[in-house]
Protein backbone atom coordinates (compact mmCIF):
# COMPACT_ATOMS: atom_id res chain seq x y z
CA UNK A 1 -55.93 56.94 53.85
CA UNK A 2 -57.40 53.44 55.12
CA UNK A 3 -59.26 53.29 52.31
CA UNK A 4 -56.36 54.01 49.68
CA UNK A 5 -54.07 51.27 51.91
CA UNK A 6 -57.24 48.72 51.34
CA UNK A 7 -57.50 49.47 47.42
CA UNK A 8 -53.64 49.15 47.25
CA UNK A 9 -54.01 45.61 48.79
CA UNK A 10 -56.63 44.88 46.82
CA UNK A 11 -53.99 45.68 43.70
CA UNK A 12 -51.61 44.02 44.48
CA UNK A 13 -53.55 40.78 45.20
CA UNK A 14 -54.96 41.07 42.08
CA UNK A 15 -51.89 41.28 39.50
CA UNK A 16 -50.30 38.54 42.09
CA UNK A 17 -53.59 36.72 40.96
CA UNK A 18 -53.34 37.44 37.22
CA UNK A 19 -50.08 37.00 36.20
CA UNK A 20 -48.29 34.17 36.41
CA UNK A 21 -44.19 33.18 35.23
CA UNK A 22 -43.90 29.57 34.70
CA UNK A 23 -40.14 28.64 34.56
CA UNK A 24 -38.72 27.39 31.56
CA UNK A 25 -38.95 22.93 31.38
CA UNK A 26 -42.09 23.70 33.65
CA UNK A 27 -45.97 22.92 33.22
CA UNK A 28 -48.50 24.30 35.29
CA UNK A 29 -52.00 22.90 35.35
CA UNK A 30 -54.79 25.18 35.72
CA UNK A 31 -58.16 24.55 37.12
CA UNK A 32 -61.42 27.02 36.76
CA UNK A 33 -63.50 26.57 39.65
CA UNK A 34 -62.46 23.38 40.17
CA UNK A 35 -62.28 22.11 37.06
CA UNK A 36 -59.43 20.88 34.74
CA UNK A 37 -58.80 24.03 32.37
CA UNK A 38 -55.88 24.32 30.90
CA UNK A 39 -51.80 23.64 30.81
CA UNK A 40 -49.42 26.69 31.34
CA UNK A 41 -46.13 26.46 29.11
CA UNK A 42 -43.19 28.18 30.46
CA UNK A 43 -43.18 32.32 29.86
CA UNK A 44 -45.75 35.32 31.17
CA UNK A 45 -49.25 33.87 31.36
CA UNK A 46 -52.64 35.57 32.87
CA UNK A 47 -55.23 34.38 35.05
CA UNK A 48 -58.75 35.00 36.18
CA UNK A 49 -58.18 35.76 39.99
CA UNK A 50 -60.57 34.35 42.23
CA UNK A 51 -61.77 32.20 39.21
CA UNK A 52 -58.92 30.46 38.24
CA UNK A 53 -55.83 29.03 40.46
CA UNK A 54 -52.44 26.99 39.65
CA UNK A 55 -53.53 23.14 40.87
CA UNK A 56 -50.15 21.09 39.93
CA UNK A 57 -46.67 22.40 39.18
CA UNK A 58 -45.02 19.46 37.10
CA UNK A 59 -40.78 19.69 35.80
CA UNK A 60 -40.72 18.28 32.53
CA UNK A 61 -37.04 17.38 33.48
CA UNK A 62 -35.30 14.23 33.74
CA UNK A 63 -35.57 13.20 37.41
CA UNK A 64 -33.39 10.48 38.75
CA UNK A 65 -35.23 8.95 41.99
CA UNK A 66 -33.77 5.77 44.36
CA UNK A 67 -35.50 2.83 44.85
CA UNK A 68 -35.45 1.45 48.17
CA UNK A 69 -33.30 -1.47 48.81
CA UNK A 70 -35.18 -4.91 49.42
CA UNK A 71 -34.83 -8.69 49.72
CA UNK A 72 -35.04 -10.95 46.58
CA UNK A 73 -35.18 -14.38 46.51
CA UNK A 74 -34.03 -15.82 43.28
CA UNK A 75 -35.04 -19.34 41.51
CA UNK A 76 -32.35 -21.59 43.31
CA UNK A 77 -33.81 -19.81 46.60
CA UNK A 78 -30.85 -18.05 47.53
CA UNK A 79 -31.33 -14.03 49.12
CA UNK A 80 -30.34 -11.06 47.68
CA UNK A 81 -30.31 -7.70 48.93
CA UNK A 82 -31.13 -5.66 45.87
CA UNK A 83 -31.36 -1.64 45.02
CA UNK A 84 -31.30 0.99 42.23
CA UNK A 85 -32.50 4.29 40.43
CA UNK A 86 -34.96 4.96 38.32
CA UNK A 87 -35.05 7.87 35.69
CA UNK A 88 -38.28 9.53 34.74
CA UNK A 89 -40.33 12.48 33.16
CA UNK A 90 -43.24 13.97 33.41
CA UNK A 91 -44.56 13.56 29.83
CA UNK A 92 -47.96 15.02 30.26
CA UNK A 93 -48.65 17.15 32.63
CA UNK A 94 -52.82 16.93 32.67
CA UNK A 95 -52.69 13.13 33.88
CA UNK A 96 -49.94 13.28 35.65
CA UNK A 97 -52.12 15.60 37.88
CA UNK A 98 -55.29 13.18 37.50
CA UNK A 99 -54.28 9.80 36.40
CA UNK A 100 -52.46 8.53 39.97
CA UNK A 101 -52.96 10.35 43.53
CA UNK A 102 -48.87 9.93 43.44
CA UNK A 103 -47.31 8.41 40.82
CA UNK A 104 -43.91 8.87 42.34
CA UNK A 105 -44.79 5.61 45.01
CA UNK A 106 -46.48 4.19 42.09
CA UNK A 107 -43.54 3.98 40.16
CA UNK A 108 -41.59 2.86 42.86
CA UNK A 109 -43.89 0.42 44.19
CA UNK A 110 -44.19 -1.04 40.92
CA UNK A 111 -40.43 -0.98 40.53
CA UNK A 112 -40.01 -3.25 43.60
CA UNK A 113 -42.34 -5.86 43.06
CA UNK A 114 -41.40 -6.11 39.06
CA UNK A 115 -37.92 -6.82 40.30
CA UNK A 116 -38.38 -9.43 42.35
CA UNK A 117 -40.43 -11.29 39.87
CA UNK A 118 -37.64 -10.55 37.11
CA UNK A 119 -35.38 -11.79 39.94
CA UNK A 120 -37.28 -14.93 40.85
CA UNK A 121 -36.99 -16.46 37.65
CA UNK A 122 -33.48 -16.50 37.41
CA UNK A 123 -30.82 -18.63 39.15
CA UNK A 124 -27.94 -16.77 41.27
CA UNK A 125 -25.48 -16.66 38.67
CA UNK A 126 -27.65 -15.56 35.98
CA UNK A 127 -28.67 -12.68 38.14
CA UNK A 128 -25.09 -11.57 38.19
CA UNK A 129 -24.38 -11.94 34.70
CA UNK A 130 -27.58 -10.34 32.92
CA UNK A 131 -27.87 -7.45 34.45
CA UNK A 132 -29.07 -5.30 31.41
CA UNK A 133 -31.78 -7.95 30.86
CA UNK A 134 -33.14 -6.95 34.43
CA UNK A 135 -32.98 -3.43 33.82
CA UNK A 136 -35.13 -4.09 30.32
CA UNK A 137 -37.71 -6.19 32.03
CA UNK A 138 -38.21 -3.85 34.91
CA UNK A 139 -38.31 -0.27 32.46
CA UNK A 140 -40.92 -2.42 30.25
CA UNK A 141 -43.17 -2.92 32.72
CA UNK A 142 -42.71 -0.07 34.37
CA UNK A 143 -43.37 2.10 31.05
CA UNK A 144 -46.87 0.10 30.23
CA UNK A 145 -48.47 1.18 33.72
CA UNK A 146 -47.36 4.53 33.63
CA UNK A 147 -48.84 5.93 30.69
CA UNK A 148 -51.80 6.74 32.65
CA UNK A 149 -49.98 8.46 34.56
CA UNK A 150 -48.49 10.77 32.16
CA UNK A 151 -44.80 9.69 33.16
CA UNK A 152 -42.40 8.02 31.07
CA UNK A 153 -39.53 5.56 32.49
CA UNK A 154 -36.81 6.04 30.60
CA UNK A 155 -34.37 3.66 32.09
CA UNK A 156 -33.87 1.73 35.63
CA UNK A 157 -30.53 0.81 36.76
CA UNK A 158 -29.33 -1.96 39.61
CA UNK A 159 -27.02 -0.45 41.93
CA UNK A 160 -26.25 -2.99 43.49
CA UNK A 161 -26.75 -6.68 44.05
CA UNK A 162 -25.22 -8.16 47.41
CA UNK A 163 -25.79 -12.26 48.43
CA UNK A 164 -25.43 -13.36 51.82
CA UNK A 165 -22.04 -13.44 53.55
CA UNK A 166 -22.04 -17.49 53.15
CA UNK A 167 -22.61 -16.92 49.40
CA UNK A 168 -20.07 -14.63 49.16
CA UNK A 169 -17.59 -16.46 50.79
CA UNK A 170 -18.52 -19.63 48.77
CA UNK A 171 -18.23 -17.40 45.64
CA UNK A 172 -14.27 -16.34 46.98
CA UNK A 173 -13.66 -19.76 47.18
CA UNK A 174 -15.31 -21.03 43.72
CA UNK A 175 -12.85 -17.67 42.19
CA UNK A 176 -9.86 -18.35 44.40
CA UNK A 177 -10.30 -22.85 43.26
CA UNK A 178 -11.00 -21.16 39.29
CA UNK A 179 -7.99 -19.05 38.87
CA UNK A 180 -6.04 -21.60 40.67
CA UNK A 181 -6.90 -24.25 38.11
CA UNK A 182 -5.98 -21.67 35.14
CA UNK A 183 -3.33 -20.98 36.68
CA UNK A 184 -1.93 -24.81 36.80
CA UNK A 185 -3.27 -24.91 32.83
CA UNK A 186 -1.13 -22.22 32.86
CA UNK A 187 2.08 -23.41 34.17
CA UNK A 188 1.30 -27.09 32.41
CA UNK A 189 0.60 -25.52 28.85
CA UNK A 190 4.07 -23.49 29.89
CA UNK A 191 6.26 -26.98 30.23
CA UNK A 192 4.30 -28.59 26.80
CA UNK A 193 5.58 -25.71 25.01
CA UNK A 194 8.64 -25.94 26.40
CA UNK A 195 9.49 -29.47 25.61
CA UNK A 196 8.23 -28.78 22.34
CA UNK A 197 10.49 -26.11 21.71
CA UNK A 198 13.02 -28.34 23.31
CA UNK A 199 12.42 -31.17 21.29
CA UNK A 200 11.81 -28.60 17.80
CA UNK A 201 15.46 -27.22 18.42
CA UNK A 202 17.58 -30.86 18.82
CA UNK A 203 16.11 -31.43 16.06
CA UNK A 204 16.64 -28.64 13.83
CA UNK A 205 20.62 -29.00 15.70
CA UNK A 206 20.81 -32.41 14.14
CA UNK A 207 19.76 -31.63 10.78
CA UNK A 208 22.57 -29.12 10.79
CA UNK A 209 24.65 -31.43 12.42
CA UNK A 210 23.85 -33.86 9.45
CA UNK A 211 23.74 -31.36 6.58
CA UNK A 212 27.05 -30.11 8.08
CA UNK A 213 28.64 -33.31 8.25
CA UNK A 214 27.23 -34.27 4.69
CA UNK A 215 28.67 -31.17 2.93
CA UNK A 216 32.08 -31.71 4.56
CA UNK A 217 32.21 -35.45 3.35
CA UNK A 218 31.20 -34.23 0.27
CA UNK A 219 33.51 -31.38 0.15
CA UNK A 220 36.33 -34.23 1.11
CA UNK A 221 35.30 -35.87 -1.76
CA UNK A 222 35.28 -33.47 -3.98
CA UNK A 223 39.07 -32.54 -2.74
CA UNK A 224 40.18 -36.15 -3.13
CA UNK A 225 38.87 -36.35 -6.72
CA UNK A 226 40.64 -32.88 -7.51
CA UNK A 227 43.63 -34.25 -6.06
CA UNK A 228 43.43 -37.45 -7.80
CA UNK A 229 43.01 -35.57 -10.99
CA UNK A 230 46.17 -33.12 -10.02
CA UNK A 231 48.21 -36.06 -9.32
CA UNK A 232 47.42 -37.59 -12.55
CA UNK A 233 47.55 -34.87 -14.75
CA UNK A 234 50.78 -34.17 -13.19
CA UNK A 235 52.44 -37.88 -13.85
CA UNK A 236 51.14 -37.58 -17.52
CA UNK A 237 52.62 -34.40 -17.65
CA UNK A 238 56.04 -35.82 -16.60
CA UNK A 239 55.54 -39.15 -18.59
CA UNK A 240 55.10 -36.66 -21.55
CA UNK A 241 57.90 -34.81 -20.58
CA UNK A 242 60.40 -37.86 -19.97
CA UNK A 243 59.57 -39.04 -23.52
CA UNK A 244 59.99 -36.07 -24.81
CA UNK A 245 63.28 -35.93 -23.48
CA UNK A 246 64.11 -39.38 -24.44
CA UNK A 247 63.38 -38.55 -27.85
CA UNK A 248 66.24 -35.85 -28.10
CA UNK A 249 69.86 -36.30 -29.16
CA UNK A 250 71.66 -38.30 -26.75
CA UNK A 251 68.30 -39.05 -24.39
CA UNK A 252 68.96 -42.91 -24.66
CA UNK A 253 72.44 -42.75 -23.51
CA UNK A 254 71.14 -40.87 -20.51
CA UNK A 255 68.51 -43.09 -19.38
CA UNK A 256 70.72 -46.40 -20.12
CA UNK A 257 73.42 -44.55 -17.70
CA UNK A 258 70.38 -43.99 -15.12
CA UNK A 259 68.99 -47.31 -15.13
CA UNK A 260 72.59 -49.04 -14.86
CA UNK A 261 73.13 -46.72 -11.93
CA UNK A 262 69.61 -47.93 -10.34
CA UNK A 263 70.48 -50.52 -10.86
CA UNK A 264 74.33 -51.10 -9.10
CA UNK A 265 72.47 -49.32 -6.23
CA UNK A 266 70.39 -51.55 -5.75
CA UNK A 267 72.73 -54.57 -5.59
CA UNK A 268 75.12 -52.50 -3.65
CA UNK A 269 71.85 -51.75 -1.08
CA UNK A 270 71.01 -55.68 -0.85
CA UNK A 271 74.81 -56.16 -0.21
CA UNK A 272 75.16 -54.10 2.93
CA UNK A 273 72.48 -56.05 4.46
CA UNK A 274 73.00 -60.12 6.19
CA UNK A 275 69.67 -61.90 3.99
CA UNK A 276 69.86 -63.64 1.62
CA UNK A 277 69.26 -63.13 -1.67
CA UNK A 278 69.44 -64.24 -4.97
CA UNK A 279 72.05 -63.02 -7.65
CA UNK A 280 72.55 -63.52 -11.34
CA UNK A 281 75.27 -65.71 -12.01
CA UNK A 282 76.69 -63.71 -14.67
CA UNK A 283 76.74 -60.12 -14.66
CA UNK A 284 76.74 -59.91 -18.26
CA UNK A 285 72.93 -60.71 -17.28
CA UNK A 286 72.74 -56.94 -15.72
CA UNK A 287 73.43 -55.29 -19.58
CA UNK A 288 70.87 -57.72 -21.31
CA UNK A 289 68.43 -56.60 -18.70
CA UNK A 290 69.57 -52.92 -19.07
CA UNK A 291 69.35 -53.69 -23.09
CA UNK A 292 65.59 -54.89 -22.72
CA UNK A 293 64.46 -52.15 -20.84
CA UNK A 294 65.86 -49.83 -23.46
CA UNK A 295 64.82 -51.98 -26.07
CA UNK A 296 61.08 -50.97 -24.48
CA UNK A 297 61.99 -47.36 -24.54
CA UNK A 298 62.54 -47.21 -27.71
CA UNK A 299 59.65 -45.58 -29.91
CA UNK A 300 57.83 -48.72 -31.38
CA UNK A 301 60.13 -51.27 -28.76
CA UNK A 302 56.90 -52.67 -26.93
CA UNK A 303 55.19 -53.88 -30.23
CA UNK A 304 58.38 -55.26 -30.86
């Protein structure tokens, strides 16, 4: 019964021994007695108990991984506390195992001090600004060193990047003086446009003031010409129309009973009032002077 127990053991050590699952984005390195043999890809794989044992399990995934936070000093010598991630994978598995005793403080070793170069040639500003340029310089780097280490960087990213409190508060005040200046360009560029809108619209008002009162003088114009035309139009009309009628049967006998009635109305008029005046001594004069100014009336009377 001890014995079967034993053998049973002895089983079950050996398939634990042979057979192996690697995971899936998994690499297992194998060594025979010692010795660098062979990579296991993920699925069922066998081995040679007691000849043969799993040295390194690697994940071939992504792996994000902080980098400690440290003190930079950057070209104008001011401090800055800087940290961040870096993002690697194992790319192959056999020197990843061999090329670096741990090439996770490699990396971040190397991380470190490549920032603070990167950071050391550039001025405080700068550092704030070109961010992505940091993050460039330190993956390049980083990526030449460990490719004998089987790892690749695929990016590094600053988390953050905090001055001194002195800095900081001079920065406030440098923002807080900045926006106050744009703010004044602001407000100044504000009261240009305004008088220039100001100025635009009087005188846009007095061009339509001018065109206005331009149009109406014109329009007065125009009216007094019409009128002037109506008025003599109409007096042509009634000259026409008074010769006309002087020209009928018994139209000179009318107009020499008009005039002499003009005209004792007129010396009655200048009789009713205390000036003095001048009359005709003879008031036979009164028919010669009606006579003449039929004698003009008459068709052909002027050339006469």
């Amino acid at each position: 019964m001890e014995v079967a127990i034993v053998f049973l053991i002895i089983a079950v050590v050996f398939v634990w021994q042979t057979f192996k699952i690697v995971p899936q984005q998994n690499a297992w390195v194998v060594e025979r007695l010692g010795k660098f043999d062979r990579v296991l890809t993920p699925g069922l794989k066998f081995l040679i108990p007691f000849i043969e044992r799993v040295a390194y399990r690697h994940s071939l995934k992504e792996v994000p991984m902080d980098v400690p936070s440290q003190v930079c000093i950057t070209k104008d010598n001011t401090q800055l506390q800087v940290d961040g991630v870096i993002y690697y994978q194992v790319t192959d598995p056999m020197r990843a195992s061999y090329g670096s005793s741990n090439y996770v403080f490699a990396i971040t070793q190397l991380a470190q001090t490549t920032l603070r170069s990167v950071i050391g040639k550039m001025e405080l500003d700068k550092t704030f600004e070109e961010r992505e340029i940091i993050n460039a310089s330190v993956v390049a780097a980083l990526d030449e060193a460990a490719l004998n280490w089987g790892v690749k960087v695929l990016r590094y990213e600053i988390k953050d990047l905090t001055p001194p409190a002195e800095i900081l508060r001079s920065m406030q005040a440098q923002i807080t003086a900045e926006r106050e200046k744009r703010a004044l360009i602001a407000a100044s560029e504000g009261r240009r446009q305004e008088q220039i809108n100001l100025a635009e619209g009087a005188r846009a008002a007095f061009i339509a003031k001018s065109e206005g009162e331009k149009q109406a003088e014109i329009n007065t114009a125009q009216g007094e010409a019409a009128a002037i035309v109506a008025v003599a139009e109409a007096t042509a009309d009634a000259i026409r129309k008074v010769a006309e009628a002087i020209r009928s049967p018994g139209g000179e006998q009318a107009v020499q009973l008009k005039v002499a009635e003009k005209a004792v109305e007129a010396y009655a008029q200048l009789a009713q009032k205390n000036n003095t005046m001048i009359v005709p001594g003879n008031m036979t004069e009164v028919s010669a002077l009606i006579g003449t100014a039929m004698a003009l009336i008459k068709p052909g009377g002027a050339t006469k």
